[in-house]
PDB file of N, CA and C in Angstrom:
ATOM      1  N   UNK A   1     -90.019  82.351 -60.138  1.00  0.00           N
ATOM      2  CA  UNK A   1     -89.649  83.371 -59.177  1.00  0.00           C
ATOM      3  C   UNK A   1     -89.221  84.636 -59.905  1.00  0.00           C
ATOM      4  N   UNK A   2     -89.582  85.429 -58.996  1.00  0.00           N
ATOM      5  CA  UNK A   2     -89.127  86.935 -59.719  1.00  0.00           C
ATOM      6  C   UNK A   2     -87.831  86.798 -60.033  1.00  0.00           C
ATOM      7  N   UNK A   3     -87.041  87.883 -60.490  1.00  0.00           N
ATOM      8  CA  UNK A   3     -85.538  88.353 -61.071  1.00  0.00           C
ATOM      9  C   UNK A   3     -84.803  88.162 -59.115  1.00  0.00           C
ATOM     10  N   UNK A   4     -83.694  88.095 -59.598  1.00  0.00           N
ATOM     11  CA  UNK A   4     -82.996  88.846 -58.285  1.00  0.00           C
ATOM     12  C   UNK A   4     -82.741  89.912 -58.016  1.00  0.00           C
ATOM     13  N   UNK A   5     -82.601  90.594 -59.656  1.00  0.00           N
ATOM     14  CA  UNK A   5     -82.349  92.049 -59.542  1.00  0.00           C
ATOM     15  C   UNK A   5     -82.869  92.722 -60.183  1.00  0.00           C
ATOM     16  N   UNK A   6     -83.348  94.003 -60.038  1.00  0.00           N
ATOM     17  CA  UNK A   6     -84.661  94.358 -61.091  1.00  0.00           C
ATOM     18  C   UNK A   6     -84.305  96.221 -60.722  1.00  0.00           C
ATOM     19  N   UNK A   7     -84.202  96.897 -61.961  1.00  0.00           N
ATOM     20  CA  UNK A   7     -84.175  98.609 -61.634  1.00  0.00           C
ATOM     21  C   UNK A   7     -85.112  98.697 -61.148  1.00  0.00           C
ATOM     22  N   UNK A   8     -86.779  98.267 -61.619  1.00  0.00           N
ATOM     23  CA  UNK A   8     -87.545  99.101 -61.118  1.00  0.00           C
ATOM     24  C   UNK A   8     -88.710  97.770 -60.880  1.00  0.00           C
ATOM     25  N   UNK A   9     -89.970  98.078 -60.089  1.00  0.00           N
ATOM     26  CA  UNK A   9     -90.673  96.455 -60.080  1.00  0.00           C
ATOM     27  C   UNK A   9     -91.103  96.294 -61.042  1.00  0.00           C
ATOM     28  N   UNK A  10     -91.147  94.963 -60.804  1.00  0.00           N
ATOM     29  CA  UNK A  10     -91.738  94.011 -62.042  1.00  0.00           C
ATOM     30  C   UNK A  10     -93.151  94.364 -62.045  1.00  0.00           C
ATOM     31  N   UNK A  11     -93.095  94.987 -63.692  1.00  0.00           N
ATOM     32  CA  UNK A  11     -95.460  94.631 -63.672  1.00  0.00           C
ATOM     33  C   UNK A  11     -95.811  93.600 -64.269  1.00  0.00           C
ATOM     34  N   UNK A  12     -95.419  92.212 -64.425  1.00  0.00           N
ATOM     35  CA  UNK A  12     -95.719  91.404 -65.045  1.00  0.00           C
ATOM     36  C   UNK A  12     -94.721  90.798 -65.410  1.00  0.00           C
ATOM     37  N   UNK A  13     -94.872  89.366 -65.939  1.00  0.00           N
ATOM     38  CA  UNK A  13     -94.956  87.950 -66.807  1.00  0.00           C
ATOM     39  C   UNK A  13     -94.749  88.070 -68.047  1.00  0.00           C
ATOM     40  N   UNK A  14     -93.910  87.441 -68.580  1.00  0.00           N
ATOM     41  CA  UNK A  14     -94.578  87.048 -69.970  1.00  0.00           C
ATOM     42  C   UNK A  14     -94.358  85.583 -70.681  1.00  0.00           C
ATOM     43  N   UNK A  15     -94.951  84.607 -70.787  1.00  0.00           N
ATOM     44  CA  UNK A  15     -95.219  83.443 -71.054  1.00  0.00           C
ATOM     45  C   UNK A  15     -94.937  82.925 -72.893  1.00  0.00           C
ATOM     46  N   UNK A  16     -94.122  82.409 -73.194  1.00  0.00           N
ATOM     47  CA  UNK A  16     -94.002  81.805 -74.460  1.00  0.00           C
ATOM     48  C   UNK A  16     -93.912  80.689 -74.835  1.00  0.00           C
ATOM     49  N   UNK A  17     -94.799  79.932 -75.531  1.00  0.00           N
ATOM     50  CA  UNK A  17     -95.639  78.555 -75.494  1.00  0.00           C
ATOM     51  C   UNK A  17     -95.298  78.382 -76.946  1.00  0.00           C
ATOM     52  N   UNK A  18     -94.131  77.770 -77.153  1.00  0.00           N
ATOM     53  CA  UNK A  18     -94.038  77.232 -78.450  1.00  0.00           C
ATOM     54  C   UNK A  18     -95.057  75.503 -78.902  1.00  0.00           C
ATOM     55  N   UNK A  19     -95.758  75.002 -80.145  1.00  0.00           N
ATOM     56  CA  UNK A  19     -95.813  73.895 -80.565  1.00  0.00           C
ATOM     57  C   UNK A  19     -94.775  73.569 -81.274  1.00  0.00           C
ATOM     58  N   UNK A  20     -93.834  72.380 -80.755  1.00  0.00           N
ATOM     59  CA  UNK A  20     -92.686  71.869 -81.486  1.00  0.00           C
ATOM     60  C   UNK A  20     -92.353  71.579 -82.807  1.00  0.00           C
ATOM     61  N   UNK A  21     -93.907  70.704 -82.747  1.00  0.00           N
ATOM     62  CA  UNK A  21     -93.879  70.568 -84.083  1.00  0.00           C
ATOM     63  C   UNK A  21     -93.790  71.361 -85.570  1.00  0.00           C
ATOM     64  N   UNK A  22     -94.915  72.614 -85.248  1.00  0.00           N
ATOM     65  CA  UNK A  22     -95.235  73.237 -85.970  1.00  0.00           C
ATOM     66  C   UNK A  22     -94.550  74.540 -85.609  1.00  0.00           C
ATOM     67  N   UNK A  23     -93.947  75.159 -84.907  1.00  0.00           N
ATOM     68  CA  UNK A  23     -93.045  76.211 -84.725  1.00  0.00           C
ATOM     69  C   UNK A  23     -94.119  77.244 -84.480  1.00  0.00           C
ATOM     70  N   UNK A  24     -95.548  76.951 -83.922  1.00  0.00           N
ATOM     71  CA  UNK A  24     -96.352  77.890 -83.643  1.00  0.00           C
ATOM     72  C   UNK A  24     -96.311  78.509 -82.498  1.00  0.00           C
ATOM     73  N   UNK A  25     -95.870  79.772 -82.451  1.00  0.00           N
ATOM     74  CA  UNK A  25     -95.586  80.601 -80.987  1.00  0.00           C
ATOM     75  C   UNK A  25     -97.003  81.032 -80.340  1.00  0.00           C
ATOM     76  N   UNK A  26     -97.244  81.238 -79.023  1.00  0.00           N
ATOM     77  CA  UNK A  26     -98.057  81.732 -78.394  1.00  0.00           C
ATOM     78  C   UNK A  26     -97.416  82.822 -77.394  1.00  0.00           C
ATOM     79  N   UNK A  27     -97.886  83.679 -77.343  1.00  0.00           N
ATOM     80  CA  UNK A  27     -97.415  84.634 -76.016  1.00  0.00           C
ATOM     81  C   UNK A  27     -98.788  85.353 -75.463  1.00  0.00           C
ATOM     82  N   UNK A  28     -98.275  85.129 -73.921  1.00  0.00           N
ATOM     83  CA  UNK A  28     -99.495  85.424 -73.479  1.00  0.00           C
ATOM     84  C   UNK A  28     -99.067  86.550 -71.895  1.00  0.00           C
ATOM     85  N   UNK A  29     -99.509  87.599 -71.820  1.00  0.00           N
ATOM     86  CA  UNK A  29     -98.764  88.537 -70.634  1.00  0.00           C
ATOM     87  C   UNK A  29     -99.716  87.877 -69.146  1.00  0.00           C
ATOM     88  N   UNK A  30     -98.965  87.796 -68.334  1.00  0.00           N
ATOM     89  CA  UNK A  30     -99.116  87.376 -67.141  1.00  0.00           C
ATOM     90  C   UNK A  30     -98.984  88.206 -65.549  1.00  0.00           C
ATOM     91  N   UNK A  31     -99.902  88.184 -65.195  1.00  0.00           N
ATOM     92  CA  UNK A  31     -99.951  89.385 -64.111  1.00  0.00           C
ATOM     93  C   UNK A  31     -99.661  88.731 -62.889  1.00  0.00           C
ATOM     94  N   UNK A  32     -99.650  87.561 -62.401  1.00  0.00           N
ATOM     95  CA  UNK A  32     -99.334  86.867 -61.202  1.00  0.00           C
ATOM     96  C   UNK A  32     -97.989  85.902 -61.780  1.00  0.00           C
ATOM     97  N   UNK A  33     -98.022  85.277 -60.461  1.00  0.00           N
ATOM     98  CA  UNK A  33     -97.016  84.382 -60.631  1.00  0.00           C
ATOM     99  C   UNK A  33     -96.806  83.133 -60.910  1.00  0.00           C
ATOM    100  N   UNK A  34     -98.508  82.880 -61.725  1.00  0.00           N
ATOM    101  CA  UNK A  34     -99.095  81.602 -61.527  1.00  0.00           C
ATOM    102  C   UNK A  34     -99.980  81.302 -63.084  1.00  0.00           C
ATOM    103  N   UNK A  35     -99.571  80.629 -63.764  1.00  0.00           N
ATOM    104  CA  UNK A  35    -100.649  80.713 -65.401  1.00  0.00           C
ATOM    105  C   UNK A  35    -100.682  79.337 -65.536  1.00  0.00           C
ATOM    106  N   UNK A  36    -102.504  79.257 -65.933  1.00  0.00           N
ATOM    107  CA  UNK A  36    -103.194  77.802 -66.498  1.00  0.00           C
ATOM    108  C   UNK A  36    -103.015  77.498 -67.634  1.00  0.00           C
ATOM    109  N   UNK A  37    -102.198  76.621 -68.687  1.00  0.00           N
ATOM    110  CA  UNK A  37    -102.585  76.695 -70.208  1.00  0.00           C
ATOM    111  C   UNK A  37    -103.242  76.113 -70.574  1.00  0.00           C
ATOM    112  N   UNK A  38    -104.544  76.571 -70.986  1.00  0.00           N
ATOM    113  CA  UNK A  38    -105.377  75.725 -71.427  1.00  0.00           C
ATOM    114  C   UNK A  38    -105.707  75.508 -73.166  1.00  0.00           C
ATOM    115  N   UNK A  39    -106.509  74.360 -73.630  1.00  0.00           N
ATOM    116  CA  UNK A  39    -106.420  74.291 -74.864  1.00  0.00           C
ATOM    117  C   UNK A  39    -105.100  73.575 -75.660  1.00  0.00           C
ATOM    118  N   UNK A  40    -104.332  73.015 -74.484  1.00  0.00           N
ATOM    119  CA  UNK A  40    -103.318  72.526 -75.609  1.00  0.00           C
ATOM    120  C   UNK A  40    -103.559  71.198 -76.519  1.00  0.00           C
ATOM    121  N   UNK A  41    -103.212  70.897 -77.408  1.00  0.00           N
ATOM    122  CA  UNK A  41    -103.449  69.454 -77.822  1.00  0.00           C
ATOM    123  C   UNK A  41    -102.460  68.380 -77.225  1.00  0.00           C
ATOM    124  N   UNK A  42    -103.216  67.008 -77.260  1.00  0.00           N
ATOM    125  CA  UNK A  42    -102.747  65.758 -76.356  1.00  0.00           C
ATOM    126  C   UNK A  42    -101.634  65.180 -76.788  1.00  0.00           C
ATOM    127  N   UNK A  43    -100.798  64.735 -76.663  1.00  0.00           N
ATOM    128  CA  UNK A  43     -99.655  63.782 -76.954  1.00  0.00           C
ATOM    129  C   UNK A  43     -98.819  64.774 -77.695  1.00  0.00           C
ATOM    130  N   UNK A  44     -98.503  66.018 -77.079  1.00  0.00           N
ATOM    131  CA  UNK A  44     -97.890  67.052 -78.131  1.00  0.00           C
ATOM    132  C   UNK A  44     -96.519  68.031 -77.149  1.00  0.00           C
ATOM    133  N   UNK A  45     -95.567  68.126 -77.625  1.00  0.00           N
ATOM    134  CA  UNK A  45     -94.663  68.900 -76.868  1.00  0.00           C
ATOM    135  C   UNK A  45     -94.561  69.846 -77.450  1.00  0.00           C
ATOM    136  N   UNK A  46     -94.847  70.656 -76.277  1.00  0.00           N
ATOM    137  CA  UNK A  46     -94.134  71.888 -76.122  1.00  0.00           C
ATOM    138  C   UNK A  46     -93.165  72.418 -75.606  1.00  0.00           C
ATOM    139  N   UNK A  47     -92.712  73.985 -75.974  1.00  0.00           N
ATOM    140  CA  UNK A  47     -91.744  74.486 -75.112  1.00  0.00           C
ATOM    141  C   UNK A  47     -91.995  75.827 -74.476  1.00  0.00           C
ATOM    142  N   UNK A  48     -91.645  76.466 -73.127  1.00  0.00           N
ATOM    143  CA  UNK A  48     -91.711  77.313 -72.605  1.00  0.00           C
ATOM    144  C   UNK A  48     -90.603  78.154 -72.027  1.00  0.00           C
ATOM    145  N   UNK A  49     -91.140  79.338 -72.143  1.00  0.00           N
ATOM    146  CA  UNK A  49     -89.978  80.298 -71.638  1.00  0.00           C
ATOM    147  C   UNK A  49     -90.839  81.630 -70.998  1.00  0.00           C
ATOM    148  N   UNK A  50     -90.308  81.926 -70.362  1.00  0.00           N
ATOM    149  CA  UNK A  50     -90.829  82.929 -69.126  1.00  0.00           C
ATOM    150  C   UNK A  50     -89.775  84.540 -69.005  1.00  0.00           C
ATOM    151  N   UNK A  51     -90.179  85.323 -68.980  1.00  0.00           N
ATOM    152  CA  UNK A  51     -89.073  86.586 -68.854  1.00  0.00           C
ATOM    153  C   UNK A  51     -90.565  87.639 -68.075  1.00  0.00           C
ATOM    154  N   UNK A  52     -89.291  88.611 -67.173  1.00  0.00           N
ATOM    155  CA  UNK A  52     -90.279  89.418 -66.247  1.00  0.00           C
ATOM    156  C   UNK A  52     -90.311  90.698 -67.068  1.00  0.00           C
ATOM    157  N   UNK A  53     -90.766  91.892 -67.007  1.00  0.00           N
ATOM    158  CA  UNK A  53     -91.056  92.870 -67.516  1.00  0.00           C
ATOM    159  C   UNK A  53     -91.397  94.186 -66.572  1.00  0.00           C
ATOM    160  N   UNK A  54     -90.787  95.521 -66.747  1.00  0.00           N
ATOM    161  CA  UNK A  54     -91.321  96.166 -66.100  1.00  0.00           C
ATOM    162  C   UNK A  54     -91.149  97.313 -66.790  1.00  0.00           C
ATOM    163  N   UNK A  55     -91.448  98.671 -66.461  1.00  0.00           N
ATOM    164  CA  UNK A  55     -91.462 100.425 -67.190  1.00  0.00           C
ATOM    165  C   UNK A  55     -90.394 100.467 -68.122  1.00  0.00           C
ATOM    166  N   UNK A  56     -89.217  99.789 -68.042  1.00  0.00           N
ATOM    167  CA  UNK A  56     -88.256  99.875 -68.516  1.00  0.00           C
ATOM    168  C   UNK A  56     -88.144  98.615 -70.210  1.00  0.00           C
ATOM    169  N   UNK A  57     -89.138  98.062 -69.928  1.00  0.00           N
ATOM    170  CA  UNK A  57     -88.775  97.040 -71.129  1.00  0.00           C
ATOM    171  C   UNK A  57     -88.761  95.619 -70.466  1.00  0.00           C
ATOM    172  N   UNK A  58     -88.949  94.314 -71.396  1.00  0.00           N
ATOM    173  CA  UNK A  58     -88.535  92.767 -71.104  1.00  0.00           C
ATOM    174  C   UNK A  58     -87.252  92.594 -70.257  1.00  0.00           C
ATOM    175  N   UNK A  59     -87.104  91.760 -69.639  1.00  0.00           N
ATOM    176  CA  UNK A  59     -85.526  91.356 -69.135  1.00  0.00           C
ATOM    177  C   UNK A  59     -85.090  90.318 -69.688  1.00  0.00           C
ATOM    178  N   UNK A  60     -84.120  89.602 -69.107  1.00  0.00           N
ATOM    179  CA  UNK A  60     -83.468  88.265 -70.131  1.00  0.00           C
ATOM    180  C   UNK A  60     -84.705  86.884 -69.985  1.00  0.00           C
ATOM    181  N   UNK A  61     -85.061  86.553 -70.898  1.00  0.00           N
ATOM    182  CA  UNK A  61     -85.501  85.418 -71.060  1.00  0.00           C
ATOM    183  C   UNK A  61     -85.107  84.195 -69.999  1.00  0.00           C
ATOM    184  N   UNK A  62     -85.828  83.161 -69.145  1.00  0.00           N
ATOM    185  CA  UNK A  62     -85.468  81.953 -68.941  1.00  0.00           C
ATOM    186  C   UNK A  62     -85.187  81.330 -70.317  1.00  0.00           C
ATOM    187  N   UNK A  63     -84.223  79.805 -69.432  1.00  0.00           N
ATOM    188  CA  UNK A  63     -83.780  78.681 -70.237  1.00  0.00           C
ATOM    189  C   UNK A  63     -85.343  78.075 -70.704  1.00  0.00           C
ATOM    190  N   UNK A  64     -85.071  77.778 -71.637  1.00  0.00           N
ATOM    191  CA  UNK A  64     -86.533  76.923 -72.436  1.00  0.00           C
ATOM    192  C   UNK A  64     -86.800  75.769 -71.491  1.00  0.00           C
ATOM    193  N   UNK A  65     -88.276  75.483 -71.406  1.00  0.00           N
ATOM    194  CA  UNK A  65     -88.454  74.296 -70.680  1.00  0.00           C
ATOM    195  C   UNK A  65     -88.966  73.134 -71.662  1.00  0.00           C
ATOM    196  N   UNK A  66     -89.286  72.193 -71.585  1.00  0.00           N
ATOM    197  CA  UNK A  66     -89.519  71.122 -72.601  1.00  0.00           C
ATOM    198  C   UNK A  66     -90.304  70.411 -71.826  1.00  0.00           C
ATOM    199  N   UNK A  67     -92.065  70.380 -72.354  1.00  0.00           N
ATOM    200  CA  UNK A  67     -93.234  69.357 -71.836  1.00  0.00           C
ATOM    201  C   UNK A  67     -93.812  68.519 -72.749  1.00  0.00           C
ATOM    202  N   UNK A  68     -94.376  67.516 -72.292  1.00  0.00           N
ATOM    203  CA  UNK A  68     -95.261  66.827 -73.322  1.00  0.00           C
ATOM    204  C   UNK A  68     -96.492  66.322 -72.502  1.00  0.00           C
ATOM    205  N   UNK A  69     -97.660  67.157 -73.255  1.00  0.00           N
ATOM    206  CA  UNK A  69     -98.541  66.455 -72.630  1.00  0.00           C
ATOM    207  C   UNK A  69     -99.130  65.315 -72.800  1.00  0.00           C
ATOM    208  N   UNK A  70    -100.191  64.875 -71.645  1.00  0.00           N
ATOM    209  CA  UNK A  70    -100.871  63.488 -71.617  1.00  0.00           C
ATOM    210  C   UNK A  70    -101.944  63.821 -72.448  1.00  0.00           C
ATOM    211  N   UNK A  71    -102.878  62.961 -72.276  1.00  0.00           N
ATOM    212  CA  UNK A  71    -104.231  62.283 -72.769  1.00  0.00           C
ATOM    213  C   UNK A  71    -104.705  63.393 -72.121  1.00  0.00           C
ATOM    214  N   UNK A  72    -106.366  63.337 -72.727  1.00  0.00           N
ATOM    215  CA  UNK A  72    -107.380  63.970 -71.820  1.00  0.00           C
ATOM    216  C   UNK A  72    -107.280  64.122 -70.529  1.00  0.00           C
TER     217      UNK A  72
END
């Protein structure tokens, strides 16, 4: 969900897809409210974090989330 409070609107997402293992970051800018990740590898956790963005700069980061994916 968007911010609650925002100076000016939000133009976007921004998505950060850590591999746990390997401390390999991904960031990827996001224009809806909705992102597919594709390409991850199987039996592997990751972590995610989400922050909105608008004219003014990033806002505060979400709390990290923690996944692990399945099989094929």
């Amino acid at each position: 969900d968007p911010p609650a409070f925002s100076d000016a609107p939000i133009q976007g997402f921004r998505l950060f897809c850590t591999e746990t293992a390997t401390g390999r970051e991904q960031t990827v800018d996001v224009d809806g409210r909705s992102y597919r990740l594709e390409g991850l590898k199987k039996f592997t956790e990751y972590r995610l974090r989400f922050l909105a963005y608008n004219r003014y700069g990033p806002g505060i980061s979400s709390e990290e989330l923690t996944v692990t994916t399945l099989s094929d």
